[in-house]
Protein backbone atom coordinates (compact mmCIF):
# COMPACT_ATOMS: atom_id res chain seq x y z
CA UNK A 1 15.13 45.08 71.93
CA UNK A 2 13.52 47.89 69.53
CA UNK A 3 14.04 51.53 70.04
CA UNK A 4 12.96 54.55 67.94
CA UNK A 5 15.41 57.36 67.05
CA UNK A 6 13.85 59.99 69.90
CA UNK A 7 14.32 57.22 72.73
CA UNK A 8 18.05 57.11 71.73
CA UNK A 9 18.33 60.64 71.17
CA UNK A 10 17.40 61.30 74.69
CA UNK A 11 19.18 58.95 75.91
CA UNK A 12 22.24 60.50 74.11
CA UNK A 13 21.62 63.79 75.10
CA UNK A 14 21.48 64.35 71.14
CA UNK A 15 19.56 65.64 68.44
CA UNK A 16 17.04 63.88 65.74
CA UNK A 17 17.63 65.07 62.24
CA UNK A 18 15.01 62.83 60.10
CA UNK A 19 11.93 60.39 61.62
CA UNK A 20 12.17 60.39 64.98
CA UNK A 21 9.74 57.54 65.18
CA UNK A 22 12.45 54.83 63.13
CA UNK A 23 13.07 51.58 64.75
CA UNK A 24 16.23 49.64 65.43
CA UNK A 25 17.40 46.26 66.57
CA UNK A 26 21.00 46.42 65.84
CA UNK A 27 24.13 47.54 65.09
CA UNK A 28 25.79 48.08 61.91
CA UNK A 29 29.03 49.10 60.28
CA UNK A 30 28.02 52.06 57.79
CA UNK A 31 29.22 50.28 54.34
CA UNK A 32 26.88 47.31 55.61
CA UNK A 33 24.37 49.49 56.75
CA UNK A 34 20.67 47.23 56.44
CA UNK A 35 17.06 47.98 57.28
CA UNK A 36 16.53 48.14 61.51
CA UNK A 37 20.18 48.85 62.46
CA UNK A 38 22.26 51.45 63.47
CA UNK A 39 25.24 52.69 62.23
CA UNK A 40 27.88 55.54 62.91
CA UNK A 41 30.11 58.35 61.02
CA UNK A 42 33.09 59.35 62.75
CA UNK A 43 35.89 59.11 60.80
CA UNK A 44 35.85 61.75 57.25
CA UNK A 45 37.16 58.58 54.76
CA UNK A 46 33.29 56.55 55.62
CA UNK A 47 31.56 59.74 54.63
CA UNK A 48 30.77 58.65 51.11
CA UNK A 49 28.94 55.54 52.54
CA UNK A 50 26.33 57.75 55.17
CA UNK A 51 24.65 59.08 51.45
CA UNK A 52 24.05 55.10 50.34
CA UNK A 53 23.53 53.14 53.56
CA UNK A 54 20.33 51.40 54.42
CA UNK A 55 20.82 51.75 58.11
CA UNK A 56 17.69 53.46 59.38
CA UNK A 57 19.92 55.68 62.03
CA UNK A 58 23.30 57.06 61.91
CA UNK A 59 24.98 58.28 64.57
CA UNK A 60 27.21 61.53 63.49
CA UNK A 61 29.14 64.23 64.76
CA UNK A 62 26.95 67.90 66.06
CA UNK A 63 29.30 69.46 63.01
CA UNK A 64 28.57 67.14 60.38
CA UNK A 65 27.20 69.08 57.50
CA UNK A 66 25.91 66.82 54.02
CA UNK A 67 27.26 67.52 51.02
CA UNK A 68 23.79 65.84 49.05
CA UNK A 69 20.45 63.80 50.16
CA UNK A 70 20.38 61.09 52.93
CA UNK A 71 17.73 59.03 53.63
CA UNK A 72 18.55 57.50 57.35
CA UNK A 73 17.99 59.53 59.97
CA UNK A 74 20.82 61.42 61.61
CA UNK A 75 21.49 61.36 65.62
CA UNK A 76 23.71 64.66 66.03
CA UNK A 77 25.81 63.99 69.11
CA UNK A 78 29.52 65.63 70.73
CA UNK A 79 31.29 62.42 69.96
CA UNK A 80 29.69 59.84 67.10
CA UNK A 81 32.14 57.23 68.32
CA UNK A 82 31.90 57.84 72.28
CA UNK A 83 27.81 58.22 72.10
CA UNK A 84 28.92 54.31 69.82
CA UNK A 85 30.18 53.31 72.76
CA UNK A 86 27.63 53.75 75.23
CA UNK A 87 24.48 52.71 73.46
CA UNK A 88 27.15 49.18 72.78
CA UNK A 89 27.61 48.89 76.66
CA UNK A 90 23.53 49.30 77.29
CA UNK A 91 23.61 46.78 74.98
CA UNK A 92 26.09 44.48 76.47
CA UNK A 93 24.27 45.01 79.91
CA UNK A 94 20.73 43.79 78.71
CA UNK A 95 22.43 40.30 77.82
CA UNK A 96 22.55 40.29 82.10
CA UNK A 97 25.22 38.42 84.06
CA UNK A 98 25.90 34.78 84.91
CA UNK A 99 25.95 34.30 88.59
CA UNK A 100 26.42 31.00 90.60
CA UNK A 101 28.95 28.49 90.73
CA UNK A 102 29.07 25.53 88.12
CA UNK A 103 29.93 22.15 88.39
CA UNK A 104 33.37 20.71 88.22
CA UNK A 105 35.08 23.42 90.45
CA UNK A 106 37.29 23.45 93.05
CA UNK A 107 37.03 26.19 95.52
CA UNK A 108 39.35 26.09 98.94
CA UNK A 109 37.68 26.52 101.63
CA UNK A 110 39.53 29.76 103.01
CA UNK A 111 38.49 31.60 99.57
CA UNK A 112 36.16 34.17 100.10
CA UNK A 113 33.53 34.43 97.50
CA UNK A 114 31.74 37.90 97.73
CA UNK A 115 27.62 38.26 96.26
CA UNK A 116 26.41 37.13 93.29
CA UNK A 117 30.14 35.72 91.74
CA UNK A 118 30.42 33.68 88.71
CA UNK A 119 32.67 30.89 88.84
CA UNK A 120 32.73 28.43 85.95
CA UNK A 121 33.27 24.58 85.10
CA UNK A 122 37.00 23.53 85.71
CA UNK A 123 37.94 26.63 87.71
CA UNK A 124 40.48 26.37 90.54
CA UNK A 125 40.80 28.91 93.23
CA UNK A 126 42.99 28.78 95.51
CA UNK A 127 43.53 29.09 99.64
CA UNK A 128 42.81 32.64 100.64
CA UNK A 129 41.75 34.21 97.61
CA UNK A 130 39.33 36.76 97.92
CA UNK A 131 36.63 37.47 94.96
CA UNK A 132 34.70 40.56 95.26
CA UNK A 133 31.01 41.28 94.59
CA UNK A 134 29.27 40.36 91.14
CA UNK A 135 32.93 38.97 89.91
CA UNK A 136 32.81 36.71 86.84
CA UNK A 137 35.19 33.67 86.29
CA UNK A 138 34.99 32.00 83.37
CA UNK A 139 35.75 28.13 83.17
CA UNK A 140 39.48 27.06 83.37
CA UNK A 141 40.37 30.09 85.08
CA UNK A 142 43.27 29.38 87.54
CA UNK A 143 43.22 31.97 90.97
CA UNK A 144 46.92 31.41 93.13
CA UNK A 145 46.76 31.60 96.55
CA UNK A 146 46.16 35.13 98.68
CA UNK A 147 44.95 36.68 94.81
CA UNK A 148 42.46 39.38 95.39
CA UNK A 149 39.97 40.25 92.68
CA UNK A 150 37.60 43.31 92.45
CA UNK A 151 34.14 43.52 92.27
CA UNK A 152 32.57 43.43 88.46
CA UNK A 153 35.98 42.11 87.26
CA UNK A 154 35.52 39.23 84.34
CA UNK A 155 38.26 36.83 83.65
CA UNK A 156 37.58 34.71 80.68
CA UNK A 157 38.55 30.80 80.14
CA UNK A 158 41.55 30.22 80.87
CA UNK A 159 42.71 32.79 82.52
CA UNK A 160 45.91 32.75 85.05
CA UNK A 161 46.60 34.54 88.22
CA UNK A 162 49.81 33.57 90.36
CA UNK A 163 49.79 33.76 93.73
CA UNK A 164 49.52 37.28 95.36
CA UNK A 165 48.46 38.89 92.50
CA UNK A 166 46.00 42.01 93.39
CA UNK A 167 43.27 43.30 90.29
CA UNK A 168 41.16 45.68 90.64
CA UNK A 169 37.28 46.49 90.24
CA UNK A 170 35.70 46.91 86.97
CA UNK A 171 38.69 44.97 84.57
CA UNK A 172 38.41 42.83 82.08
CA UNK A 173 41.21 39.70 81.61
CA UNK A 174 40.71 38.17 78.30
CA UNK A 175 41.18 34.34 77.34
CA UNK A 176 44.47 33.19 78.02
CA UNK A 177 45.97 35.90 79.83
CA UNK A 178 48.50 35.76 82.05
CA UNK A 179 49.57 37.33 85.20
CA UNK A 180 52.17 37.26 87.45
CA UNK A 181 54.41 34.60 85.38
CA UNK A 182 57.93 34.69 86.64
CA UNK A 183 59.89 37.26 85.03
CA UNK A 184 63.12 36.62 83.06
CA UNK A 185 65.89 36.71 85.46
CA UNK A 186 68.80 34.69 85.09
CA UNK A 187 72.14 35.24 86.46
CA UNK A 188 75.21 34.32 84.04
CA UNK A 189 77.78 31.28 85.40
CA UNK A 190 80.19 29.87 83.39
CA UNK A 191 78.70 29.18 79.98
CA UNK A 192 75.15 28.62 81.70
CA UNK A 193 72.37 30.77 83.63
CA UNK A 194 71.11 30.38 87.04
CA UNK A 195 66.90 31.51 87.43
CA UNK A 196 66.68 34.66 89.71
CA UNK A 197 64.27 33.69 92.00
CA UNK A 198 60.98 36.01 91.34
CA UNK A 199 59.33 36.66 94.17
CA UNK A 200 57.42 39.51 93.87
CA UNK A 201 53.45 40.35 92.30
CA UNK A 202 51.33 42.02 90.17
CA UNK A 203 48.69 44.75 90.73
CA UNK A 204 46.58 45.71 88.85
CA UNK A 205 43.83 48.46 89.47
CA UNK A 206 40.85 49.53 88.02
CA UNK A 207 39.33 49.27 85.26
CA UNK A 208 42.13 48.03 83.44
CA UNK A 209 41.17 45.40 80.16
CA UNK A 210 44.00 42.95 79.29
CA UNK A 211 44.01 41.37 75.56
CA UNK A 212 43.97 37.62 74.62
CA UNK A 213 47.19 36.40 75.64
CA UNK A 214 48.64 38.91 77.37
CA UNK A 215 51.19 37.88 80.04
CA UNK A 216 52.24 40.90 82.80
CA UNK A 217 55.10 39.30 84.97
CA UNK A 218 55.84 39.32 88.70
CA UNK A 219 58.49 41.71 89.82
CA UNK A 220 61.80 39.92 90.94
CA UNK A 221 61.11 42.05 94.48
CA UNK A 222 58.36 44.22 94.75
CA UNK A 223 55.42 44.96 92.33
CA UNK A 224 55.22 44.89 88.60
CA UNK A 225 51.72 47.65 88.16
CA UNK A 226 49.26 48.55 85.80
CA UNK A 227 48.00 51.89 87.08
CA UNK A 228 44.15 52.53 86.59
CA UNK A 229 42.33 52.83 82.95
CA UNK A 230 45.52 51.30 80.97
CA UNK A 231 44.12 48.97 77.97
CA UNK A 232 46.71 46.29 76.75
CA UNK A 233 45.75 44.64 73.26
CA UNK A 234 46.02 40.62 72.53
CA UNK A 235 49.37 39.03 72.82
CA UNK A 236 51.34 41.47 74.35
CA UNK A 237 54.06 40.89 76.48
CA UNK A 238 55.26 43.10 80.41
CA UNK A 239 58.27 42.19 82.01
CA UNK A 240 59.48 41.89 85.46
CA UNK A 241 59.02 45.16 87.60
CA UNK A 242 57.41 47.43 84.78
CA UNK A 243 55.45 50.34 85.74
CA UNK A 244 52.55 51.60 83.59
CA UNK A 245 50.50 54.86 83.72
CA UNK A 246 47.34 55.27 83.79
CA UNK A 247 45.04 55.54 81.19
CA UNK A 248 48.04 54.22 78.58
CA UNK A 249 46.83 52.12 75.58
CA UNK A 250 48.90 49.50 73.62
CA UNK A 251 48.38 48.14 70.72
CA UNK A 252 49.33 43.85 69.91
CA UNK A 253 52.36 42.68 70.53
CA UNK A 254 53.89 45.43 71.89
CA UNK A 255 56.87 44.56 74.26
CA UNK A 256 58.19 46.24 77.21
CA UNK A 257 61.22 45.18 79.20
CA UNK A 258 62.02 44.69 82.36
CA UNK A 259 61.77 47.52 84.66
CA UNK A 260 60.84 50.40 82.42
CA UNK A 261 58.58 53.08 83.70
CA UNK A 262 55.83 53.86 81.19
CA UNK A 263 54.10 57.44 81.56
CA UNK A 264 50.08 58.02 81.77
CA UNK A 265 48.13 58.67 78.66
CA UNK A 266 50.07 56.93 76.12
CA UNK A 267 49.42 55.30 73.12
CA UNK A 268 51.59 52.90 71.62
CA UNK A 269 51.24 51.18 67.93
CA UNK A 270 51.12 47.16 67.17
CA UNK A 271 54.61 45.77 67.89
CA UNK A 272 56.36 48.67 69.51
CA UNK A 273 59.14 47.44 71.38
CA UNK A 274 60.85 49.66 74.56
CA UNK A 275 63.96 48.64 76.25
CA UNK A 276 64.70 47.95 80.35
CA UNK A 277 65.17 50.21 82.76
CA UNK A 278 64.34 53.23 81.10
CA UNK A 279 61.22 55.68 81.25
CA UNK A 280 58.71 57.03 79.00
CA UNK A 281 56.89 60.37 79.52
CA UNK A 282 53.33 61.09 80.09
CA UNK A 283 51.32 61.34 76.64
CA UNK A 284 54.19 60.03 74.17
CA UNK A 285 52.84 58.38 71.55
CA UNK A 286 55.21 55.78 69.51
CA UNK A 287 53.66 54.58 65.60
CA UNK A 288 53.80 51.17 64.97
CA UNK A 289 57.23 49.06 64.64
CA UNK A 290 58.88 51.75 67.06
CA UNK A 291 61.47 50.50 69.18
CA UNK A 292 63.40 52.44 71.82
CA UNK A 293 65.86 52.09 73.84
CA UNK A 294 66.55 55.39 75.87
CA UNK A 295 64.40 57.60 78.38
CA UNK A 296 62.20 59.85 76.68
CA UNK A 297 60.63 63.13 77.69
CA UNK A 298 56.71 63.08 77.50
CA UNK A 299 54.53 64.79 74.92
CA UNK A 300 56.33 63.23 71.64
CA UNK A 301 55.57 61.83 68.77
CA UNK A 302 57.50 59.11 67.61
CA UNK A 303 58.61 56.38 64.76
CA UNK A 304 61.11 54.54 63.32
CA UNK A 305 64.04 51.82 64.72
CA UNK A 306 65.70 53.80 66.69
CA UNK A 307 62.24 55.85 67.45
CA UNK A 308 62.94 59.44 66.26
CA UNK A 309 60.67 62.55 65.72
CA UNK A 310 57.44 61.33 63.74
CA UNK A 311 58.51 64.76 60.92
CA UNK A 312 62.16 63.57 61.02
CA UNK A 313 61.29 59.76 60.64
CA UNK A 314 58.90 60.20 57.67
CA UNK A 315 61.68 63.04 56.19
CA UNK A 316 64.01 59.92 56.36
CA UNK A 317 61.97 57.11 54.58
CA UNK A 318 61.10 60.05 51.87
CA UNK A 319 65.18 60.06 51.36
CA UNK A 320 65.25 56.23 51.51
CA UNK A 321 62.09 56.01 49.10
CA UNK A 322 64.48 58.16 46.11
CA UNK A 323 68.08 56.09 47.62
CA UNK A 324 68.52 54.54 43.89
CA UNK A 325 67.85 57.84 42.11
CA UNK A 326 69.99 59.63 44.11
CA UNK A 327 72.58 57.02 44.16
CA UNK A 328 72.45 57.67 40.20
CA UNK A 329 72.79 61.12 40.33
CA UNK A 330 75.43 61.01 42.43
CA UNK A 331 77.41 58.74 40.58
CA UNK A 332 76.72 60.54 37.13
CA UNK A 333 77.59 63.82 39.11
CA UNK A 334 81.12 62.09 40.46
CA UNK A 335 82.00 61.42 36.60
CA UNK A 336 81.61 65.20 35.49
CA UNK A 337 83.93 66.02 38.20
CA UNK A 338 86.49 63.64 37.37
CA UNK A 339 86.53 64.95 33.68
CA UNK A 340 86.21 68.62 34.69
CA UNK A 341 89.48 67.78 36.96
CA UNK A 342 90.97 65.88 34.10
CA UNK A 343 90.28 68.65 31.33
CA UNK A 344 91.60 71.23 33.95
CA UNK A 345 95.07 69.03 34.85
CA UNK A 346 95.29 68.74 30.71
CA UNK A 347 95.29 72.88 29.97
């Protein structure tokens, strides 16, 4: 589809700087910027590329101010990268919805399938699972018995929900994910382990998107649950009985252990690893690598293995950085003593 700079101005609520009578038919990152697309400048380090691109519209902040000539035309907006987002969802919502159910599946007949569901090629669902309204299932999806699924939900292939499982409306389950896989419970005897049986679930509410091969376990008793909002990255792993807030992001392969209450609004780095049975505040946000392993009051920033304060961490690795120089020093430094105390002893 075509639209001119004024048509997506108003329907950004934002302002034309340039031609408002440009065309585009796509999307572009700013560096790769062609004729007919549009691009976006959110982020101060692209700015160089908004003076050469050959998009036709960028989309930038209401306080962006050139420093020399451009020749796209600018859409001033609040948010360049939120006003991004929703012209990418109209876009994703013109490509319409599959609906129907394909060959090759196998459906019980105590499922209940609600309007206009998608259900594709080599899906099995299960007895008395219950798929709400305009739900999309992707082929090779798996549904366990008694799993409830919102309406507008989309599980892609391969997809696989134990039995009593509960997701919301409005998610997103990539390919491959995983939920409600037995958590890791074993019970030490002798030199071996016995499996804890897991009998709990998993909820999940709304409007939650898990990555690519992301498994969420069952609780052992009980629910593990992924309050409302929370975005989980590809390959990332929640244990048995875990708790996390809404509206908390995580990066890949992150790893949380069993039983650990995560707070609301936070954002966790690629391979940040927390311990069991401990909590995390509301709005903590741990850099990349982080691991921890104690309960930690909200509104932090923080790094490192132990995680520590962000300041204090990168103080730390300045220290480490300059370990051999100082190591020098000191050494040279330990010699002038020991002659000063030798020249001393010898008057």
């Amino acid at each position: 589809m075509v639209f001119t700079a004024q048509q997506i101005a108003d329907f950004l609520k934002g302002e034309v700087v340039g031609n408002p009578d440009v065309q585009v038919s796509d999307f572009a990152k700013i560096e790769e910027g062609k004729a007919g697309t549009l691009t976006f400048l959110a982020n101060p380090k692209y700015e160089e590329y908004i003076y050469t691109t050959q998009a036709d519209i960028v989309l930038v902040n209401s306080d962006f101010t050139p420093s020399s000539e451009i020749t796209a035309t600018l859409i001033k907006v609040p948010n360049a990268y939120a006003a991004l987002a929703q012209l990418l969802q109209l876009a994703e919502q013109a490509k319409g919805r599959k609906s129907g159910i394909e060959p090759m599946t196998q459906i019980a007949e105590s499922a209940q399938l609600g309007d206009s569901v998608y259900v594709g090629s080599f899906t099995y669902i299960s007895n008395n699972a219950v798929i709400g309204n305009n739900a999309q299932i992707y082929p090779q999806a798996f549904i366990g018995e008694n799993v409830t699924i919102g309406e507008n939900t989309i599980l892609y292939p391969g997809v696989k929900i134990y039995a009593g499982c509960k997701i919301g409306s409005n998610c997103i389950l990539h390919a491959g994910a995983v939920v409600g896989s037995d958590g890791f419970g074993f019970a030490p005897e002798g030199e071996s382990y016995k499996k804890i049986p897991q009998l709990g679930n998993v909820i999940i509410e709304d409007n939650v998107e898990i990555g690519a091969n992301t498994t969420i376990d069952c609780a052992t008793m009980g629910s593990t649950v992924i309050r409302k909002g929370v975005k989980l990255d590809n390959l990332i792993q929640i244990a048995h009985n875990v708790e996390i807030g809404a509206n908390t992001v995580m990066a890949s392969q992150c790893g949380i252990a069993g039983s650990t209450k995560i707070g609301k609004n936070c954002m966790f780095g690629g391979q940040v690893g927390i311990g069991g049975h401990i909590t995390i505040g509301d709005k903590t946000q741990i850099g990349a690598q982080s691991g921890i392993g104690n309960n930690t009051p909200g509104g932090q920033v923080l790094l490192g293995t132990p995680a520590q304060n962000a300041r204090d961490c990168a103080r730390s690795y300045a220290v480490v950085r300059n370990l051999p120089e100082l190591q020098k020093t000191v050494t040279s430094l330990k010699k002038e003593i020991e002659l000063l105390k030798s020249e001393a002893t010898t008057k």
